[in-house]
Protein backbone atom coordinates (compact mmCIF):
# COMPACT_ATOMS: atom_id res chain seq x y z
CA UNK A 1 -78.13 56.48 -1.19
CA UNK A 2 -76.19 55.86 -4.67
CA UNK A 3 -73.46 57.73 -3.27
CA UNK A 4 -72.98 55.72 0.01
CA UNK A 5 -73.11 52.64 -2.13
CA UNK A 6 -70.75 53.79 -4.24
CA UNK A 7 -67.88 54.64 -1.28
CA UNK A 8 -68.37 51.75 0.50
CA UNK A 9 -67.95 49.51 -3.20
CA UNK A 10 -64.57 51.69 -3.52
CA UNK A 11 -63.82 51.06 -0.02
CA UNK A 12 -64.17 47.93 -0.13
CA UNK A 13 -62.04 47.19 -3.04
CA UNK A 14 -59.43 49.30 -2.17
CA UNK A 15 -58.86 47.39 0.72
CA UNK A 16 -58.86 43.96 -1.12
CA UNK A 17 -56.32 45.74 -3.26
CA UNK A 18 -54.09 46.54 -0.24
CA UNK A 19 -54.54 42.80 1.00
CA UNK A 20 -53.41 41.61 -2.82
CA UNK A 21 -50.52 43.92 -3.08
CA UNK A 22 -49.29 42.83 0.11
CA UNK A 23 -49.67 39.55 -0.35
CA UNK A 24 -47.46 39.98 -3.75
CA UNK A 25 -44.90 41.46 -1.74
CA UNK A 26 -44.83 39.61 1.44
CA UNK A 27 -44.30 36.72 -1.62
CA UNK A 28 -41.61 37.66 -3.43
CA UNK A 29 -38.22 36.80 -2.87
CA UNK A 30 -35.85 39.73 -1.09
CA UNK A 31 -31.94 39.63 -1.12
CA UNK A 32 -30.74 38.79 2.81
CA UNK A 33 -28.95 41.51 4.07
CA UNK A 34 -25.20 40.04 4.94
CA UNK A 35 -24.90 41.53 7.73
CA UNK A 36 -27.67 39.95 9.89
CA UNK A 37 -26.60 36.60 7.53
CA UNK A 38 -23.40 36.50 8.99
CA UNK A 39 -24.78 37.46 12.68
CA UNK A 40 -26.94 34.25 12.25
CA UNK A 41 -24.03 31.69 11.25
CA UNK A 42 -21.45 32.76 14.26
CA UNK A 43 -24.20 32.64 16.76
CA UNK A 44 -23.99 30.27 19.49
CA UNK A 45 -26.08 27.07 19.41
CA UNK A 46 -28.21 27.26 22.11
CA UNK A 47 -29.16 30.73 20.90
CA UNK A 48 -32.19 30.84 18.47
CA UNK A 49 -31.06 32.15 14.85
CA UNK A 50 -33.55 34.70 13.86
CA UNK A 51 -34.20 35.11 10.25
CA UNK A 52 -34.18 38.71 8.56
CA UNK A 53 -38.05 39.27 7.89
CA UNK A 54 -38.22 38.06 11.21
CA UNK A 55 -36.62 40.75 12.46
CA UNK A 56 -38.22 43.86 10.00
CA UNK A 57 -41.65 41.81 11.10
CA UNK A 58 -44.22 44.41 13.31
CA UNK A 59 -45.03 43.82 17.11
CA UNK A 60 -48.27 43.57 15.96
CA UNK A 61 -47.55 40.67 13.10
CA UNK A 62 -45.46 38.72 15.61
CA UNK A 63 -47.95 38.73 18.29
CA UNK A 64 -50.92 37.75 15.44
CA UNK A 65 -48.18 34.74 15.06
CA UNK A 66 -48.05 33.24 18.39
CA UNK A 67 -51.64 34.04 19.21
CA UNK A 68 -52.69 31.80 15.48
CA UNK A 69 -50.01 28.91 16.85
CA UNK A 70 -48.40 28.14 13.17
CA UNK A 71 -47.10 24.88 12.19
CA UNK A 72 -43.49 25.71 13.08
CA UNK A 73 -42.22 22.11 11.36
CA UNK A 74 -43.76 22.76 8.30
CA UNK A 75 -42.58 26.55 8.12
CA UNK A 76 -39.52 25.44 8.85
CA UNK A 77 -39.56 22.59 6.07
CA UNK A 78 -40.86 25.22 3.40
CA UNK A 79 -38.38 28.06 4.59
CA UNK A 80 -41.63 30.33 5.49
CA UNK A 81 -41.67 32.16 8.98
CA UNK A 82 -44.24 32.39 11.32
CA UNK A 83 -44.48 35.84 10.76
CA UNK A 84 -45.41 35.52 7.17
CA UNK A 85 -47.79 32.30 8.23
CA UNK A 86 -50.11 35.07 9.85
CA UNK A 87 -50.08 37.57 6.98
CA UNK A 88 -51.02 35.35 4.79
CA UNK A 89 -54.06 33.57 7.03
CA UNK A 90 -54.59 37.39 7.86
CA UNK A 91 -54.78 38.47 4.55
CA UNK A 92 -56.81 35.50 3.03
CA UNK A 93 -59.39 36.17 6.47
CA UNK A 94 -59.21 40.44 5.29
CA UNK A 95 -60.29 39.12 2.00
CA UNK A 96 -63.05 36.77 2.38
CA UNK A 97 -64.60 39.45 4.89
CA UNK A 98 -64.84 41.65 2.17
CA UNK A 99 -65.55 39.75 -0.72
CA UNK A 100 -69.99 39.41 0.62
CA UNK A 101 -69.51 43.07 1.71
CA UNK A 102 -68.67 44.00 -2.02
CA UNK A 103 -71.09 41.54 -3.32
CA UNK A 104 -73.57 42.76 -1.04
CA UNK A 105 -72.98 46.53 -2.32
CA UNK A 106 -73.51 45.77 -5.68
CA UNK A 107 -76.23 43.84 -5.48
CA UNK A 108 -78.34 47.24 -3.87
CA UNK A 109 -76.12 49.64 -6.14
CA UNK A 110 -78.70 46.65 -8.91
CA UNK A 111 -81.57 47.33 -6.73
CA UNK A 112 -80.99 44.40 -4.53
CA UNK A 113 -81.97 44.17 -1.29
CA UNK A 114 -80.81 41.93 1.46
CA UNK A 115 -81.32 41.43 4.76
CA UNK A 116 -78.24 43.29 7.01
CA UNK A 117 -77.29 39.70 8.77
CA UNK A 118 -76.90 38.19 5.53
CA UNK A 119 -73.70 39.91 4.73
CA UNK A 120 -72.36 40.14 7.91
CA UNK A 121 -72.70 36.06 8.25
CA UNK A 122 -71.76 36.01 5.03
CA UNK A 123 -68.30 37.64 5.95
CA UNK A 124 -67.65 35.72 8.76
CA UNK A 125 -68.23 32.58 7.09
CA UNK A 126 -66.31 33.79 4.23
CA UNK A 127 -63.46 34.99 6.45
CA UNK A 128 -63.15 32.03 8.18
CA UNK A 129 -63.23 29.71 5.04
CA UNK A 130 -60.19 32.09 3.09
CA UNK A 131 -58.19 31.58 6.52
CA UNK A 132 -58.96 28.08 6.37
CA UNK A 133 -57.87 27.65 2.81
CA UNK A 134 -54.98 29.63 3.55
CA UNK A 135 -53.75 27.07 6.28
CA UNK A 136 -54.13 24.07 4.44
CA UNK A 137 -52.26 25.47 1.16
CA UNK A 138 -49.38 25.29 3.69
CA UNK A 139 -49.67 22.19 5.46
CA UNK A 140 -50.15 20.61 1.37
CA UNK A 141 -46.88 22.35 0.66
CA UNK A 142 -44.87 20.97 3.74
CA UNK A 143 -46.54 17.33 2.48
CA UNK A 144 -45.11 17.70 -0.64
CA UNK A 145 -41.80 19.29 0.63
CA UNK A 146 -41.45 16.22 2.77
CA UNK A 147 -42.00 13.40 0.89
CA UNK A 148 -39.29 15.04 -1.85
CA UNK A 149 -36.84 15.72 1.39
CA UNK A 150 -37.27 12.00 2.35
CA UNK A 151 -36.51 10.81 -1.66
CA UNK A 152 -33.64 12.89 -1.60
CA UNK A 153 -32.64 11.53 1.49
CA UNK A 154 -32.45 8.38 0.19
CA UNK A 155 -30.10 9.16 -2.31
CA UNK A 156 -27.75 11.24 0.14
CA UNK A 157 -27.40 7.87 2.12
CA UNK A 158 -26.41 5.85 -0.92
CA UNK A 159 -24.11 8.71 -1.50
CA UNK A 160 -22.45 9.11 1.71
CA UNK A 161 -22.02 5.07 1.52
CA UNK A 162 -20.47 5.46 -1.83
CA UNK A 163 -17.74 7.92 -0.28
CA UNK A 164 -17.16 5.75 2.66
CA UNK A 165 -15.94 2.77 0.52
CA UNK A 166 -14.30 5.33 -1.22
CA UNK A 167 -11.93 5.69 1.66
CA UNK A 168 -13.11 8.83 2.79
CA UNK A 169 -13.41 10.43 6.60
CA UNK A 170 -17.07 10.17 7.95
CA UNK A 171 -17.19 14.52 8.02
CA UNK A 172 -15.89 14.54 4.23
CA UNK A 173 -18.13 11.83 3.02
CA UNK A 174 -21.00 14.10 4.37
CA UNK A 175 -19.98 17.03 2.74
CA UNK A 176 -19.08 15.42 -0.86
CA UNK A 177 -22.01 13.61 -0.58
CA UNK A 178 -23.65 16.86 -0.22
CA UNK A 179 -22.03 18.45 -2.78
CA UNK A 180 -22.85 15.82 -5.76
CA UNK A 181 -26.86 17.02 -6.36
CA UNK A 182 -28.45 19.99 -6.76
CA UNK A 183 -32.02 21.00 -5.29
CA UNK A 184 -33.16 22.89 -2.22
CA UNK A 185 -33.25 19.61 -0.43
CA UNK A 186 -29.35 18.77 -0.72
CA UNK A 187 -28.94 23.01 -0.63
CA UNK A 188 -30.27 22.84 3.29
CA UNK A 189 -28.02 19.98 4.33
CA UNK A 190 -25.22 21.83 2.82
CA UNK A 191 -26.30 25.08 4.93
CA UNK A 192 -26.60 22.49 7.85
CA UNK A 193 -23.21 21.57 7.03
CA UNK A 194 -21.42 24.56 6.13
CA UNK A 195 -23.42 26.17 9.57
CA UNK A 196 -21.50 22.85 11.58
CA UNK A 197 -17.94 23.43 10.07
CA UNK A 198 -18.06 27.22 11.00
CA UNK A 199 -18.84 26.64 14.51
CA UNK A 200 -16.67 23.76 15.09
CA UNK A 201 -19.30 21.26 15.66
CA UNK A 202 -19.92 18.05 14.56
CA UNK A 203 -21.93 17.58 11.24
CA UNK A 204 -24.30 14.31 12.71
CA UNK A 205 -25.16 16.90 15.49
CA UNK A 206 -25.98 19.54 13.40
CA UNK A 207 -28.12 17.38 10.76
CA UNK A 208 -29.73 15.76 13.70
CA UNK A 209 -31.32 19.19 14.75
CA UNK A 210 -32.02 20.60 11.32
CA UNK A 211 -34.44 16.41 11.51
CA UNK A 212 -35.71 17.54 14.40
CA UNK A 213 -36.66 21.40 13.31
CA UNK A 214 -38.01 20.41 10.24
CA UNK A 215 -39.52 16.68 11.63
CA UNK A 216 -37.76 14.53 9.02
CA UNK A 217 -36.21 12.26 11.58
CA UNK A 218 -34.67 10.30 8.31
CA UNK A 219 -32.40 12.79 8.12
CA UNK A 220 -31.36 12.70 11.54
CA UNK A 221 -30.90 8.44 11.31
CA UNK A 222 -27.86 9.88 8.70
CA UNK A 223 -26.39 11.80 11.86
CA UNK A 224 -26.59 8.77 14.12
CA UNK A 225 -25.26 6.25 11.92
CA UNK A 226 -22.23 7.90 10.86
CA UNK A 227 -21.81 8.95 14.88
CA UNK A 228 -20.90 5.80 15.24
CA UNK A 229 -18.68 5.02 11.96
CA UNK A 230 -15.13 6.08 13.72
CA UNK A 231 -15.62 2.60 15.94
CA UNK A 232 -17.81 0.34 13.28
CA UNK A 233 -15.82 1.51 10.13
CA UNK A 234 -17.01 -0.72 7.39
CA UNK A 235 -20.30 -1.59 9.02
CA UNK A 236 -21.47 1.58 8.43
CA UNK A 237 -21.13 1.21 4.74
CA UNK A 238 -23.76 -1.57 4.98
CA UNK A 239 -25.79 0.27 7.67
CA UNK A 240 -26.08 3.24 5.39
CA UNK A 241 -27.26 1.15 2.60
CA UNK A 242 -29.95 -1.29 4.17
CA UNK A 243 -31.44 2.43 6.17
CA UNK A 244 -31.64 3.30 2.20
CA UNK A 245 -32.90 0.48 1.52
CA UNK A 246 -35.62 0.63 4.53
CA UNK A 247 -36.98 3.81 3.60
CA UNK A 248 -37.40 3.10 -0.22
CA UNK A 249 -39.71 0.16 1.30
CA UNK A 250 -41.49 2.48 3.23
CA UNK A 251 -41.94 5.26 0.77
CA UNK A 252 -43.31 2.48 -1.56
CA UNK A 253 -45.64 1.65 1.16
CA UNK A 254 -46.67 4.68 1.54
CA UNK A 255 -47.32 5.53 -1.97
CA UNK A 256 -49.14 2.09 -2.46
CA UNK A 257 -51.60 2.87 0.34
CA UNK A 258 -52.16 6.88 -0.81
CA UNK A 259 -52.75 5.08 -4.32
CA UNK A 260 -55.98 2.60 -2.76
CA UNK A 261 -57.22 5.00 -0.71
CA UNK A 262 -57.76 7.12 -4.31
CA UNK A 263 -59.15 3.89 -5.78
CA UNK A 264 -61.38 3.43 -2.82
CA UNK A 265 -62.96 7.23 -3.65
CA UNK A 266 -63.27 6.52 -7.24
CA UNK A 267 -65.80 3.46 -6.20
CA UNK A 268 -68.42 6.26 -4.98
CA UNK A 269 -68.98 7.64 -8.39
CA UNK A 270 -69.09 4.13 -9.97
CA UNK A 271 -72.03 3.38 -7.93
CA UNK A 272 -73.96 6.37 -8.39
CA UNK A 273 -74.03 5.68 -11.96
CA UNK A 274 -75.00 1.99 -11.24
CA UNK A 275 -78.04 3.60 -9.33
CA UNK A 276 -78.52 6.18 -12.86
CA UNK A 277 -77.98 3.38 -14.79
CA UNK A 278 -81.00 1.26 -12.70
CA UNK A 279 -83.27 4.06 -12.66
CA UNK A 280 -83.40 4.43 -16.84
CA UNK A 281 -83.98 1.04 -17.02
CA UNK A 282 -86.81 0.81 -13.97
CA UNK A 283 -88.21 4.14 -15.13
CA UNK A 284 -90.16 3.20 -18.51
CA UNK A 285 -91.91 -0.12 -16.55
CA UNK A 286 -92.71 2.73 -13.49
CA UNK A 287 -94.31 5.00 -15.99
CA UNK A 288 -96.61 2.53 -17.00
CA UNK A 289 -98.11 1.36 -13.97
């Protein structure tokens, strides 16, 4: 009996080992391979660019992918693939499955018994919690990713304004104004824009889909007001600004309303210790009746 414990406690925690080293892996950053790199950039554009670990990815992973329907805005926003969505929720699932089973083992390797349905429920529930975890780490992420895309936005359109009254062409005011700052944020519009001059397209166009990948449709409002700056000319200048100017407001809003609704939870634990509070004072006149 010791020795049945004993493999299936090794078992077990060789397999969370395999789910932790893959995890590692699956999170570290690779070097692209150039080839498929420069594959993706002279594609056509109604042809879907697929990314490298896309492409090493398993049937098997890629099928777990469609069949868990990922958040394919925020993967996009967080430059995470849907393949490595699934290993993750996969892993996090393999993990919490096996964290009652070892628990379970070395509680009758103590002398410990329990019931057989209470580790079996207890992996499932336990499974399904890690996975759950798992999916919300990402959506947090692409929340966080998204209000710093929309700040930075608002600096690119003061930017681009600034190299408009600068007498500069709508296409180079985009691309200096993309130039200026450094970040991931201002590194993907340059991609968007270096992706736009190779094909010969137009840079609004090209911003206007990365908006509409990603689902920051600020950034696609930049597309569609300089569409329209070869007719407008100097209007744009002011367009570009009050948009800025617009979505500072909201952001501020936004903030101001995340901010109550934190002050509105920290009212709960101020009346529980009202009620503490009460019940020290009432207790001693209770006690004497």
């Amino acid at each position: 009996m010791l020795n049945w414990q004993l493999t299936l406690a090794v078992s077990g925690g060789a397999v969370v080992g395999l789910g932790v080293f893959l995890m590692v892996r699956e999170l570290l950053p690779a070097s692209p391979a150039l080839g498929p790199a420069l594959r993706r950039l002279h594609q056509p554009p109604t042809v879907v660019r697929p990314s490298a670990s896309a492409a090493r990815s398993p049937e098997w992973l890629t099928g777990a992918a469609r069949w868990l329907r990922p958040p394919h805005r925020q993967l996009a926003l967080i430059g995470q693939t849907p393949e490595q969505y699934a290993l993750s929720v996969l892993l996090s699932a393999l993990i919490g499955v096996a964290t009652p089973t070892l628990a379970g083992a070395f509680l009758a390797m103590m002398g410990v018994g329990l019931p057989f349905v209470v580790p079996v429920l207890g992996s499932l529930g336990a499974g399904f919690l890690f996975a759950l975890v798992a999916h919300q780490a990402v959506v947090q992420k692409a929340d966080r990713a998204r209000e710093e895309f929309r700040l930075a936005v608002c600096a690119y359109l003061d930017l681009v304004a600034l190299q408009l009254s600068a007498a500069h062409g709508p296409v180079q005011s985009l691309e200096r104004a993309a130039e200026v700052c450094d970040g991931w944020v201002f590194e993907r519009i340059r991609e968007a824009l270096r992706i736009a001059q190779m094909q010969m397209h137009s840079p609004w166009e090209e911003l206007r889909d990365l908006a509409d990948k990603i689902g920051i449709p600020e950034l696609g409002d930049v597309g569609a007001i300089m569409r329209s700056s070869g007719s407008e000319g100097a209007q744009v200048h002011d367009t570009l600004r009050s948009r800025a100017d617009a979505l500072r407001d909201q952001i501020r809003t936004d903030d101001l309303a995340k901010a109550e609704a934190v002050t509105s939870k920290l009212d709960i634990p101020g009346s529980l210790l009202v009620f503490v509070l009460l019940g020290f004072v009432v207790y001693p006149f209770l006690a004497r009746l």
